[in-house]
N, C-alpha and C. Protein backbone atom coordinates (compact mmCIF):
# COMPACT_ATOMS: atom_id res chain seq x y z
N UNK A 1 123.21 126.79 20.33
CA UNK A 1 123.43 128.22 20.39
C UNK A 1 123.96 128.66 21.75
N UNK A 2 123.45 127.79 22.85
CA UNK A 2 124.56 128.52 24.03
C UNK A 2 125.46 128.32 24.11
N UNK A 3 126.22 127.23 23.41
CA UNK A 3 127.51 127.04 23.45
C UNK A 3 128.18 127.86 22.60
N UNK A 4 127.29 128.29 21.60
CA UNK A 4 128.43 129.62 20.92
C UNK A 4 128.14 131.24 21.98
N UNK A 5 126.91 130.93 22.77
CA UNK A 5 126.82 131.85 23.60
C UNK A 5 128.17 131.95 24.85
N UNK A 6 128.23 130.84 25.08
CA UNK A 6 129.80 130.23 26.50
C UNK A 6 131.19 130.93 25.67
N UNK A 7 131.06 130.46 24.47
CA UNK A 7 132.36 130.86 23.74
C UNK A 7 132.59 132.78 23.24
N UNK A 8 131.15 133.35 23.02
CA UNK A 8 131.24 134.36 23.11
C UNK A 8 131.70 135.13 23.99
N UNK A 9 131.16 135.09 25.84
CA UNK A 9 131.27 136.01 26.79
C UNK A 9 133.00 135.36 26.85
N UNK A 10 133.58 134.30 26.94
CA UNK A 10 134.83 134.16 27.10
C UNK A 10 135.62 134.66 25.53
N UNK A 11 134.95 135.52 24.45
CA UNK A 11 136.19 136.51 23.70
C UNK A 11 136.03 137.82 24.26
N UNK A 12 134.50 138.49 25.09
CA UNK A 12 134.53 139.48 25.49
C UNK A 12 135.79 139.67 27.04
N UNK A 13 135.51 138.05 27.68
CA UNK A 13 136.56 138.05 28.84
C UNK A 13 137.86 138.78 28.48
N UNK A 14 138.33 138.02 27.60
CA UNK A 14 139.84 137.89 26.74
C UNK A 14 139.97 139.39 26.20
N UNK A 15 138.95 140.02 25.39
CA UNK A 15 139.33 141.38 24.79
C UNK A 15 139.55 142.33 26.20
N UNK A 16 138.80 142.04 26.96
CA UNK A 16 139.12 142.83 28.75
C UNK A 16 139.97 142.98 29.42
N UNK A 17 140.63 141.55 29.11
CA UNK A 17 142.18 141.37 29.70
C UNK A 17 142.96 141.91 28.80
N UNK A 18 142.79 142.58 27.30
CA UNK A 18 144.19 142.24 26.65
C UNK A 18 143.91 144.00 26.65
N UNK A 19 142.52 144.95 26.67
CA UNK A 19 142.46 146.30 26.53
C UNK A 19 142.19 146.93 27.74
N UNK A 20 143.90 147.73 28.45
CA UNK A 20 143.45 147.80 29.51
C UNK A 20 142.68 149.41 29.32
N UNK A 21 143.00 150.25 28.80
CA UNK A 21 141.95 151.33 28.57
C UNK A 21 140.54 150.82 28.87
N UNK A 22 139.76 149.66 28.32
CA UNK A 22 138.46 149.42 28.31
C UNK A 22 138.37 149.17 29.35
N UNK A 23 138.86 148.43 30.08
CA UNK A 23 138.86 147.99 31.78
C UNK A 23 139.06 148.92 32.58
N UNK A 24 139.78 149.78 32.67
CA UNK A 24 139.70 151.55 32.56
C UNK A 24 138.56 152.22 32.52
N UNK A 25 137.63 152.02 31.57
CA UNK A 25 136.98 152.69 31.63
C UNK A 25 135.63 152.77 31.95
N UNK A 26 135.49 151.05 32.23
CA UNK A 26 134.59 150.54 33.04
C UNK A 26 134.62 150.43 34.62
N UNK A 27 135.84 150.51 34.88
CA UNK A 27 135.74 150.44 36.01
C UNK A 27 135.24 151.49 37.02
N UNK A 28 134.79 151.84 36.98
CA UNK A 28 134.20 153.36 37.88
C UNK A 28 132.28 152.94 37.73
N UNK A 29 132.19 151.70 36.82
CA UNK A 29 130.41 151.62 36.55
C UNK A 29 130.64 150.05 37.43
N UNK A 30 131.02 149.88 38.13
CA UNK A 30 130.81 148.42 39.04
C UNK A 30 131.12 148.58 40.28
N UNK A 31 130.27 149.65 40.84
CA UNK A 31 129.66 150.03 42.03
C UNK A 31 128.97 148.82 42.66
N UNK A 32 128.82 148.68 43.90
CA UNK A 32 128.24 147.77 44.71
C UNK A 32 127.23 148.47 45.54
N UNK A 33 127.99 149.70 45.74
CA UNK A 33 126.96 150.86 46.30
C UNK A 33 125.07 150.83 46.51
N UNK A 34 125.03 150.98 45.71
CA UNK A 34 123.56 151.30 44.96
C UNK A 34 122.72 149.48 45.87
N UNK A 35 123.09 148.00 45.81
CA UNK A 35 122.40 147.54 46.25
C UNK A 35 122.53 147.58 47.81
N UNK A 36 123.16 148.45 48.50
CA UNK A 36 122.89 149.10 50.14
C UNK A 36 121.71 149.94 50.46
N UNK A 37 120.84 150.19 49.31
CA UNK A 37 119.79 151.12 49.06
C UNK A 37 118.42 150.66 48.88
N UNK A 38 117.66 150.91 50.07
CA UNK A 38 116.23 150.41 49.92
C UNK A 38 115.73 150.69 48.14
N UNK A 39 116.10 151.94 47.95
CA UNK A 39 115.39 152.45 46.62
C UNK A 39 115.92 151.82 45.31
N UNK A 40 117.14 151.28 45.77
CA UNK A 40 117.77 150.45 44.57
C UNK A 40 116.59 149.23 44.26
N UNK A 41 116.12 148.80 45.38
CA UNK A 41 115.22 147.49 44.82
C UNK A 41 113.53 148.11 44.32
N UNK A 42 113.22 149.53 44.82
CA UNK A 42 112.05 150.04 44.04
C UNK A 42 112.58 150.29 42.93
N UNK A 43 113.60 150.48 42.74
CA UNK A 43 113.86 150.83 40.70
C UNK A 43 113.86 149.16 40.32
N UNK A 44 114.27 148.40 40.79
CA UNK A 44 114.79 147.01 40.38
C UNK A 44 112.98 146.77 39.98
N UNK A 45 111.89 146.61 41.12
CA UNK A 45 110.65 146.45 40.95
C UNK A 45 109.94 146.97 39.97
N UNK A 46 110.08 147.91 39.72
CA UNK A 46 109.45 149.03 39.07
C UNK A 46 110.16 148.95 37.46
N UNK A 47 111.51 148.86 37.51
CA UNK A 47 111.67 148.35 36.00
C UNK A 47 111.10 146.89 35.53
N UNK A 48 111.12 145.86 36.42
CA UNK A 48 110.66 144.47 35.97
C UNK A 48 109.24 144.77 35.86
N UNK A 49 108.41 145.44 36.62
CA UNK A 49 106.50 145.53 36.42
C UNK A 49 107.08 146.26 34.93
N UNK A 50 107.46 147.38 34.92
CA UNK A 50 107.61 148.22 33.25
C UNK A 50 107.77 147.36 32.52
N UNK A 51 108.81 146.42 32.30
CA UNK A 51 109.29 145.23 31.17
C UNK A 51 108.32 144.35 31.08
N UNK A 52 108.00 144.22 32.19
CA UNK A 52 106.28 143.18 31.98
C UNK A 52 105.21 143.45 30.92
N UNK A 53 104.83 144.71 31.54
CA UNK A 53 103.95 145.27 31.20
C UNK A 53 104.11 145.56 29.49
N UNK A 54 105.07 146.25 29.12
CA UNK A 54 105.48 146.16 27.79
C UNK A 54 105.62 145.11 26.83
N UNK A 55 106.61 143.92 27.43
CA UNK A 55 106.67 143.01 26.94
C UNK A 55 104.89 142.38 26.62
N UNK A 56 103.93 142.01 27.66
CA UNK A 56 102.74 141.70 27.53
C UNK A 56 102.47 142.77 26.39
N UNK A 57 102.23 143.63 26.38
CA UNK A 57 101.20 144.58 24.78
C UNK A 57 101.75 144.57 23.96
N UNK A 58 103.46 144.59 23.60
CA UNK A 58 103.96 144.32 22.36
C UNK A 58 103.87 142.46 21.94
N UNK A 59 103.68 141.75 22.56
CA UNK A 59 103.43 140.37 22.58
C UNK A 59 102.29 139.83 22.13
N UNK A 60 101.52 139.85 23.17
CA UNK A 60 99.80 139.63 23.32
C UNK A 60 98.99 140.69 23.12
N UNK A 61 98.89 141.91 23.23
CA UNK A 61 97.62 142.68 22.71
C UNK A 61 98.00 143.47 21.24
N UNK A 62 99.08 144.02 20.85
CA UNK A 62 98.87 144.62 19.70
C UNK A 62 99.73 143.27 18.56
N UNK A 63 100.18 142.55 19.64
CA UNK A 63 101.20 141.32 18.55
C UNK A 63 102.18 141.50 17.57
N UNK A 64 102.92 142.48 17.99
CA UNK A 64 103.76 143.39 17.10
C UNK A 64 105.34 142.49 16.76
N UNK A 65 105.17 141.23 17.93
CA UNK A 65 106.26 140.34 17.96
C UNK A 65 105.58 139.12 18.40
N UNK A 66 106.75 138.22 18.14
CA UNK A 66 105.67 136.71 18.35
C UNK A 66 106.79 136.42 19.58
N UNK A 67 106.18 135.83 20.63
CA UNK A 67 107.47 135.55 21.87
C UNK A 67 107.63 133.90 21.57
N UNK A 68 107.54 133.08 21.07
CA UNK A 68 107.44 132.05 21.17
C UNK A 68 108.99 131.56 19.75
N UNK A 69 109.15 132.86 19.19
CA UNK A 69 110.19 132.91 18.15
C UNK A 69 111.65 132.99 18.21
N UNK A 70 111.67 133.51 19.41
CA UNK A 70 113.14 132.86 19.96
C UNK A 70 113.58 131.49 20.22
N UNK A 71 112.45 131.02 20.52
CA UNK A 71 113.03 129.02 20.18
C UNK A 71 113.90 128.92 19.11
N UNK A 72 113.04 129.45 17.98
CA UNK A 72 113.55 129.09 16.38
C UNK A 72 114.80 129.82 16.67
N UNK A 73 115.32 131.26 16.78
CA UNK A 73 115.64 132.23 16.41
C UNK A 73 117.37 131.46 17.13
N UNK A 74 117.15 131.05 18.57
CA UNK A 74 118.11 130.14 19.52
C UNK A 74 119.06 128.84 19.10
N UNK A 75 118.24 128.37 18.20
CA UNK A 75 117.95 127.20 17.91
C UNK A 75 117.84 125.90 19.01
N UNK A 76 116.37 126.71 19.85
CA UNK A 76 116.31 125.58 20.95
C UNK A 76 115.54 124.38 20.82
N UNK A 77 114.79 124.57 19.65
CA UNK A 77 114.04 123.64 18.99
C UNK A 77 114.45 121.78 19.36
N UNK A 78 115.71 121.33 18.95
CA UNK A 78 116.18 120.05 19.13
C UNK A 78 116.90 119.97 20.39
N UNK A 79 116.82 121.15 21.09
CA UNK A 79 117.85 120.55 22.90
C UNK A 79 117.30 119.58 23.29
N UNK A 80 118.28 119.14 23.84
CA UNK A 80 118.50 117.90 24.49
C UNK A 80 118.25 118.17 26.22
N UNK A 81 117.11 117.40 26.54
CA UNK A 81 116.55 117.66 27.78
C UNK A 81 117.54 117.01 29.05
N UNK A 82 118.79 116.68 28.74
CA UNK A 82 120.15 116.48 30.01
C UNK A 82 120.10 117.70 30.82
N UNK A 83 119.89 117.07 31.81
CA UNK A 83 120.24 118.03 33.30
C UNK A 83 121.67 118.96 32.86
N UNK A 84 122.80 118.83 31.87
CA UNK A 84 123.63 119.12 31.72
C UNK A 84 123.79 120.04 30.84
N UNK A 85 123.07 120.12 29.72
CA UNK A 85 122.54 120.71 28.83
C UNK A 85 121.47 122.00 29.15
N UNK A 86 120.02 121.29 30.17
CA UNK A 86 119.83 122.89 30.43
C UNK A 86 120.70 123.44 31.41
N UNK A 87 121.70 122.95 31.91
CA UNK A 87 122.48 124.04 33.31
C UNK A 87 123.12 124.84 32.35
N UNK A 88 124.01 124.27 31.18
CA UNK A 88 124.62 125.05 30.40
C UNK A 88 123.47 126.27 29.57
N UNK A 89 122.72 125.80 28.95
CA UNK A 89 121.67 126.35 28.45
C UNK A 89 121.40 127.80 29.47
N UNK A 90 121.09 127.61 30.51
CA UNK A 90 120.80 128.63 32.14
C UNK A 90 122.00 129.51 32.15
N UNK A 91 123.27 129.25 32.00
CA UNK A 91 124.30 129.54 32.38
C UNK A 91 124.89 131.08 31.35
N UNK A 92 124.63 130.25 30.20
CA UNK A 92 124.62 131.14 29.18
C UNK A 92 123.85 131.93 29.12
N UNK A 93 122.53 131.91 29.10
CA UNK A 93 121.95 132.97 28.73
C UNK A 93 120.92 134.12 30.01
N UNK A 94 121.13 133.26 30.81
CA UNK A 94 120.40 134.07 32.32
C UNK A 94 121.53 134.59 33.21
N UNK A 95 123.04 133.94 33.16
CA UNK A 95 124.22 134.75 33.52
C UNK A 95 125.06 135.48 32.24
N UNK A 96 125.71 134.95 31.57
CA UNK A 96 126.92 134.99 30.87
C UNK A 96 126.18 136.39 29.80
N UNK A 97 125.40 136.21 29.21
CA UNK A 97 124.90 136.81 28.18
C UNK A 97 123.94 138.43 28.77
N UNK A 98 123.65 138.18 29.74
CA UNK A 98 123.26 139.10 30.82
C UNK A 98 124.26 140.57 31.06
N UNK A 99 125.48 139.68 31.79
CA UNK A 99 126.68 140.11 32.39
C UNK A 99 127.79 140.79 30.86
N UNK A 100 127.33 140.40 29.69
CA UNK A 100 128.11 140.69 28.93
C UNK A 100 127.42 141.66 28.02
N UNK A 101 126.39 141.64 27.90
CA UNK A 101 125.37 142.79 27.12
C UNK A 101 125.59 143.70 27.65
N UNK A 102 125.30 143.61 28.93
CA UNK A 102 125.29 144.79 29.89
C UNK A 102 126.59 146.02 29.99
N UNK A 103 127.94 144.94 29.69
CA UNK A 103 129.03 145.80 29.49
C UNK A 103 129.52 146.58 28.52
N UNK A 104 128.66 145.68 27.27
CA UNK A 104 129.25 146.08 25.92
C UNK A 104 127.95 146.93 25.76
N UNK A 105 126.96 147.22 25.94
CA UNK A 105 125.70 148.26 25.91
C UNK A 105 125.72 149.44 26.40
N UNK A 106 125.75 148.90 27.77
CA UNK A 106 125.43 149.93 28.80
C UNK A 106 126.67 150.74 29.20
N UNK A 107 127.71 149.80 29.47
CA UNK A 107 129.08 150.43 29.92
C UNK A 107 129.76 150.19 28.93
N UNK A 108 129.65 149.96 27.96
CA UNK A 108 130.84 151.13 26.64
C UNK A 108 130.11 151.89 25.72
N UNK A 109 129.07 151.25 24.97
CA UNK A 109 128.37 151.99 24.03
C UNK A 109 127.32 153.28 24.43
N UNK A 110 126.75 152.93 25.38
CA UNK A 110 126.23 154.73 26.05
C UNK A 110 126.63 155.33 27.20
N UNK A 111 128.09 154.80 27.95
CA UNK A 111 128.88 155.59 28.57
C UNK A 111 129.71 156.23 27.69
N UNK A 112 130.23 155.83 26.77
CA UNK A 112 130.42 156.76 25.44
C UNK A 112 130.19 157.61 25.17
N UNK A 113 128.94 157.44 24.45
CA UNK A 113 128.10 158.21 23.88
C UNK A 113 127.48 159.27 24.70
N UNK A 114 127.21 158.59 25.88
CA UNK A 114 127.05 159.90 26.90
C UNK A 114 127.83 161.14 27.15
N UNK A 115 129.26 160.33 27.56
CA UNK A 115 130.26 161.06 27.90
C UNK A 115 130.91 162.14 26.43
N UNK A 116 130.52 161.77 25.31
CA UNK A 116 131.25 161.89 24.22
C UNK A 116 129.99 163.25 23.31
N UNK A 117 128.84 162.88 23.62
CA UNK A 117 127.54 163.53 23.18
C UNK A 117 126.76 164.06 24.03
N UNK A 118 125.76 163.36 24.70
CA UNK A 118 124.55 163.65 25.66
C UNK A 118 124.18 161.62 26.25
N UNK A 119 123.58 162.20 26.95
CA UNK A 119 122.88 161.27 27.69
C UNK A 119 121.63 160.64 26.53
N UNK A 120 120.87 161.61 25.80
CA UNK A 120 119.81 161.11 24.95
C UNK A 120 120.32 160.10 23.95
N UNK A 121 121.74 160.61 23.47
CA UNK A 121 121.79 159.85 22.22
C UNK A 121 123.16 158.55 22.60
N UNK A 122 123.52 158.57 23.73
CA UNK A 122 123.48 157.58 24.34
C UNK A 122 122.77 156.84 24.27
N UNK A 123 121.66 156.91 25.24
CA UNK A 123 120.61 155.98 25.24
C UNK A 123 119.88 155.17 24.02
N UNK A 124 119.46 156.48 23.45
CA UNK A 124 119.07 155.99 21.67
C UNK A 124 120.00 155.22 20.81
N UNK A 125 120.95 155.37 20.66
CA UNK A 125 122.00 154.57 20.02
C UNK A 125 122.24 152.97 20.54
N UNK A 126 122.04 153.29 21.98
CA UNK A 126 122.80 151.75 22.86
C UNK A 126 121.44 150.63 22.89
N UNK A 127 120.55 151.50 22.70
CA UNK A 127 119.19 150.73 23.04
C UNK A 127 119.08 149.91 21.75
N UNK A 128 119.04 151.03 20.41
CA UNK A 128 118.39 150.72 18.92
C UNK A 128 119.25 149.31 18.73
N UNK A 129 120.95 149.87 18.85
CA UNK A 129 121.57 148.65 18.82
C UNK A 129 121.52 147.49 19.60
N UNK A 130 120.96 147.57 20.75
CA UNK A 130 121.03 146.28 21.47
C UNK A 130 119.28 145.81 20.79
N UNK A 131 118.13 146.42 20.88
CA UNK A 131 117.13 145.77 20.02
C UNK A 131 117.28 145.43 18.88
N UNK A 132 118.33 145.63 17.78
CA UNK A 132 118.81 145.27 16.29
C UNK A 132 119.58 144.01 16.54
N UNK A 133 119.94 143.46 17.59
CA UNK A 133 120.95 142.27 17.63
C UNK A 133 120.09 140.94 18.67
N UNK A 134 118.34 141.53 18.54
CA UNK A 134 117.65 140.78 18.81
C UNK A 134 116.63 140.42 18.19
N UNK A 135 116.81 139.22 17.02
CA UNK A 135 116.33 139.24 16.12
C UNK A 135 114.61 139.24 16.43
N UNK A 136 113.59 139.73 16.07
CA UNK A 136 112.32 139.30 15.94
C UNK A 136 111.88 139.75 17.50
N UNK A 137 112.61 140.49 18.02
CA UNK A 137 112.17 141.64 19.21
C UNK A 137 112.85 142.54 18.81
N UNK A 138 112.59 143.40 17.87
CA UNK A 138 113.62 144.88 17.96
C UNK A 138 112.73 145.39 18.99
N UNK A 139 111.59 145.53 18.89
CA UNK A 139 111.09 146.64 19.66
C UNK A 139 110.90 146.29 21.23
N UNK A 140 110.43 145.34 21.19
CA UNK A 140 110.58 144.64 23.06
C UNK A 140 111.75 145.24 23.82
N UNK A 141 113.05 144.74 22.62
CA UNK A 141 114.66 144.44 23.21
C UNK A 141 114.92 146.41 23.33
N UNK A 142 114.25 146.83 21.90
CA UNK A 142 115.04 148.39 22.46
C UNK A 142 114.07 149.30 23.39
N UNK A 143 113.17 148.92 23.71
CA UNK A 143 112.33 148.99 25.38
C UNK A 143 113.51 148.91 26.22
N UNK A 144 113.26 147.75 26.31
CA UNK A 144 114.62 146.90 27.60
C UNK A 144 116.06 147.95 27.32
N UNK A 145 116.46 147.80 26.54
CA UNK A 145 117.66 148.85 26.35
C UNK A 145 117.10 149.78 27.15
N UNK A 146 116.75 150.63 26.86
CA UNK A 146 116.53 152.22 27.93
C UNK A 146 115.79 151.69 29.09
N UNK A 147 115.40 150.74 29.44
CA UNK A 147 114.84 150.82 31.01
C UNK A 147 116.14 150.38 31.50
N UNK A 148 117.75 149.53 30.67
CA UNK A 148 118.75 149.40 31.14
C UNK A 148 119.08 150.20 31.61
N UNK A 149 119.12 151.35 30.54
CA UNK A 149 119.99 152.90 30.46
C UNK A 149 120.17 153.40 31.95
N UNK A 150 117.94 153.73 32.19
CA UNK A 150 117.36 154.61 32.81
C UNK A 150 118.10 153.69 34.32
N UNK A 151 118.11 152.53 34.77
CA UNK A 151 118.17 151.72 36.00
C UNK A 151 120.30 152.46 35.89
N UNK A 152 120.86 151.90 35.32
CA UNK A 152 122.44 152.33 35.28
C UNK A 152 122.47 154.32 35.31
N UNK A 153 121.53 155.29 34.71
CA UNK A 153 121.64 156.35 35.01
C UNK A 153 121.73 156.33 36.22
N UNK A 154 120.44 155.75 37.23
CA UNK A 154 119.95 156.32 38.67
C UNK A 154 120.75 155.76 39.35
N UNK A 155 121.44 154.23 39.35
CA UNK A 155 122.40 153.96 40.18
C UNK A 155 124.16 154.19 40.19
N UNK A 156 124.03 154.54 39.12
CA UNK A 156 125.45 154.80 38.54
C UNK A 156 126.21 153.70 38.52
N UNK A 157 125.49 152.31 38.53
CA UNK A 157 126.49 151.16 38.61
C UNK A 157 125.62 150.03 37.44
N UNK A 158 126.77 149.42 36.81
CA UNK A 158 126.18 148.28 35.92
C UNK A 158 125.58 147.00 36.42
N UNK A 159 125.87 147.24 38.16
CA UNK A 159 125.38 146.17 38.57
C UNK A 159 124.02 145.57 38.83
N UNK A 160 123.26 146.95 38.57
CA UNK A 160 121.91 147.08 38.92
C UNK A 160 121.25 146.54 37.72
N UNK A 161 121.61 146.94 36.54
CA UNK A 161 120.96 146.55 35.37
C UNK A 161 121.40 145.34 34.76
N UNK A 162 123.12 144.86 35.22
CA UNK A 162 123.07 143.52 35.45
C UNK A 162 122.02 142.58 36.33
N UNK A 163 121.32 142.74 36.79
CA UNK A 163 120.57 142.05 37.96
C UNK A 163 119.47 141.69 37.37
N UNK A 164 118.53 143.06 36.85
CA UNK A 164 117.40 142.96 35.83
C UNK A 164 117.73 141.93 34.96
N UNK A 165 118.24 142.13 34.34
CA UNK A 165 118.87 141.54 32.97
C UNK A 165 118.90 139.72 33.32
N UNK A 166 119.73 139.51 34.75
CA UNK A 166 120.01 138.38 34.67
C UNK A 166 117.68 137.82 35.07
N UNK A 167 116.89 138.66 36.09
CA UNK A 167 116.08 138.21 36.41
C UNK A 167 115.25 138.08 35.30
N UNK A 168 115.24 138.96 34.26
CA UNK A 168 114.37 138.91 33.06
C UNK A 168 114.57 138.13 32.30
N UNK A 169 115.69 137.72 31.84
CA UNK A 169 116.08 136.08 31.36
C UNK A 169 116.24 134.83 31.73
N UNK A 170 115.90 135.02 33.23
CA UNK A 170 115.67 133.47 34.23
C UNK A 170 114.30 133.20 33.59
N UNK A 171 113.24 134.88 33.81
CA UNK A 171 111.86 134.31 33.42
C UNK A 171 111.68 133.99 32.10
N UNK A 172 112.28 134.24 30.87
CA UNK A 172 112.31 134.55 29.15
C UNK A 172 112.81 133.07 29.50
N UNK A 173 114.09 132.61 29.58
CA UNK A 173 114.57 131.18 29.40
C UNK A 173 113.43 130.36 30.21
N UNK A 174 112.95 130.60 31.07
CA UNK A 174 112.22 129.06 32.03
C UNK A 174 110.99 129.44 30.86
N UNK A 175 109.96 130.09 30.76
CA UNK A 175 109.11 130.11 29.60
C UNK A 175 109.75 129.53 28.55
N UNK A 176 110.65 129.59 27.57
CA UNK A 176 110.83 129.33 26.51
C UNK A 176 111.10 127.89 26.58
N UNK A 177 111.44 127.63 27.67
CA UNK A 177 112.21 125.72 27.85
C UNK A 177 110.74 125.12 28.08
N UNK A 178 110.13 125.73 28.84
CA UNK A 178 108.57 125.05 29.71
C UNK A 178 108.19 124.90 28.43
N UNK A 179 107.97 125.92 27.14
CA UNK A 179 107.20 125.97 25.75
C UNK A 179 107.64 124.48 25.10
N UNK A 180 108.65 124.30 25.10
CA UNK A 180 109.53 122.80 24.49
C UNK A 180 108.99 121.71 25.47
N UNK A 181 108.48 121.87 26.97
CA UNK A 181 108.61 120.51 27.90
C UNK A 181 109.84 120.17 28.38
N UNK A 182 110.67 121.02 28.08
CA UNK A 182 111.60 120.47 28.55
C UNK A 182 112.14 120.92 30.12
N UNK A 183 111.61 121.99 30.73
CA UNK A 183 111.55 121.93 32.70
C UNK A 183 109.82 121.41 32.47
């Protein structure tokens, strides 16, 4: 599955290069700005304790999702424990898949919707859909959606919620590989 993950972010590459409107219209959300800002890393903190915290009670206390179901869901079940295999494995889904959600979520689907509606149904729309395209976390994933939203509202840059994104799936992937034995 990460290799159809590698092959994915390189058709989102390709649709970027070939629509320059979309590149257009992202470009004004890849600010660098925002990490010159002490307060950029209290939102960075403060969204990862929130995602914690959530993730733990929808997980472990009310069990509303099983976390251990993305193995299956991945199909990480039979990886192959090559040093080569998890770098790719890492690559894909703690960068590539990170960096590419983030654009097609955050910076098209509720800069959109923002710009096009409100800010609420932005959010609601970009979130529901990004928790619907995670199978067996809707509700975890459309959490995470709006703490995306809320981190890209306050900084005005995708880079910030790129960051989350990539740190919350360093910890989701090293758990899920440790679950197999395989780090």
């Amino acid at each position: 599955s990460h290799y159809t993950l590698i092959i994915d972010a390189l058709g989102i590459v390709i649709a970027l290069l070939i629509f320059k409107k979309v590149r257009h219209f992202l470009k004004m959300s890849f600010s660098w700005k925002p990490l010159k800002k002490a307060k950029t890393y209290l939102y960075l903190f403060i969204a990862f304790v929130f995602t914690y915290i959530s993730q733990f009670l929808i997980l472990h206390v009310f069990k509303w999702e099983e976390g251990g179901s993305q193995i299956d869901t991945f199909g990480l079940e039979g990886m192959s424990d090559h040093w080569f295999n998890v770098l790719l494995c890492y690559l894909a889904f703690t960068l590539l898949t990170p960096i590419k959600e983030e654009i097609m979520f955050r910076g098209l689907v509720h800069k959109f919707l923002n710009e096009k509606y409100s800010f609420w149904i932005g959010l609601i729309v970009s979130a529901v859909i990004f928790g619907a395209l995670h199978p067996g976390h809707f509700i975890s994933a459309t959490i995470m959606g709006m703490i995306f939203v809320g981190l890209y509202r306050l900084t005005k840059s995708l880079v910030v919620p790129i960051m989350l994104h990539i740190l919350w799936n360093i910890y989701a992937v090293t758990g899920m590989l440790a679950l197999l034995d395989i780090i």
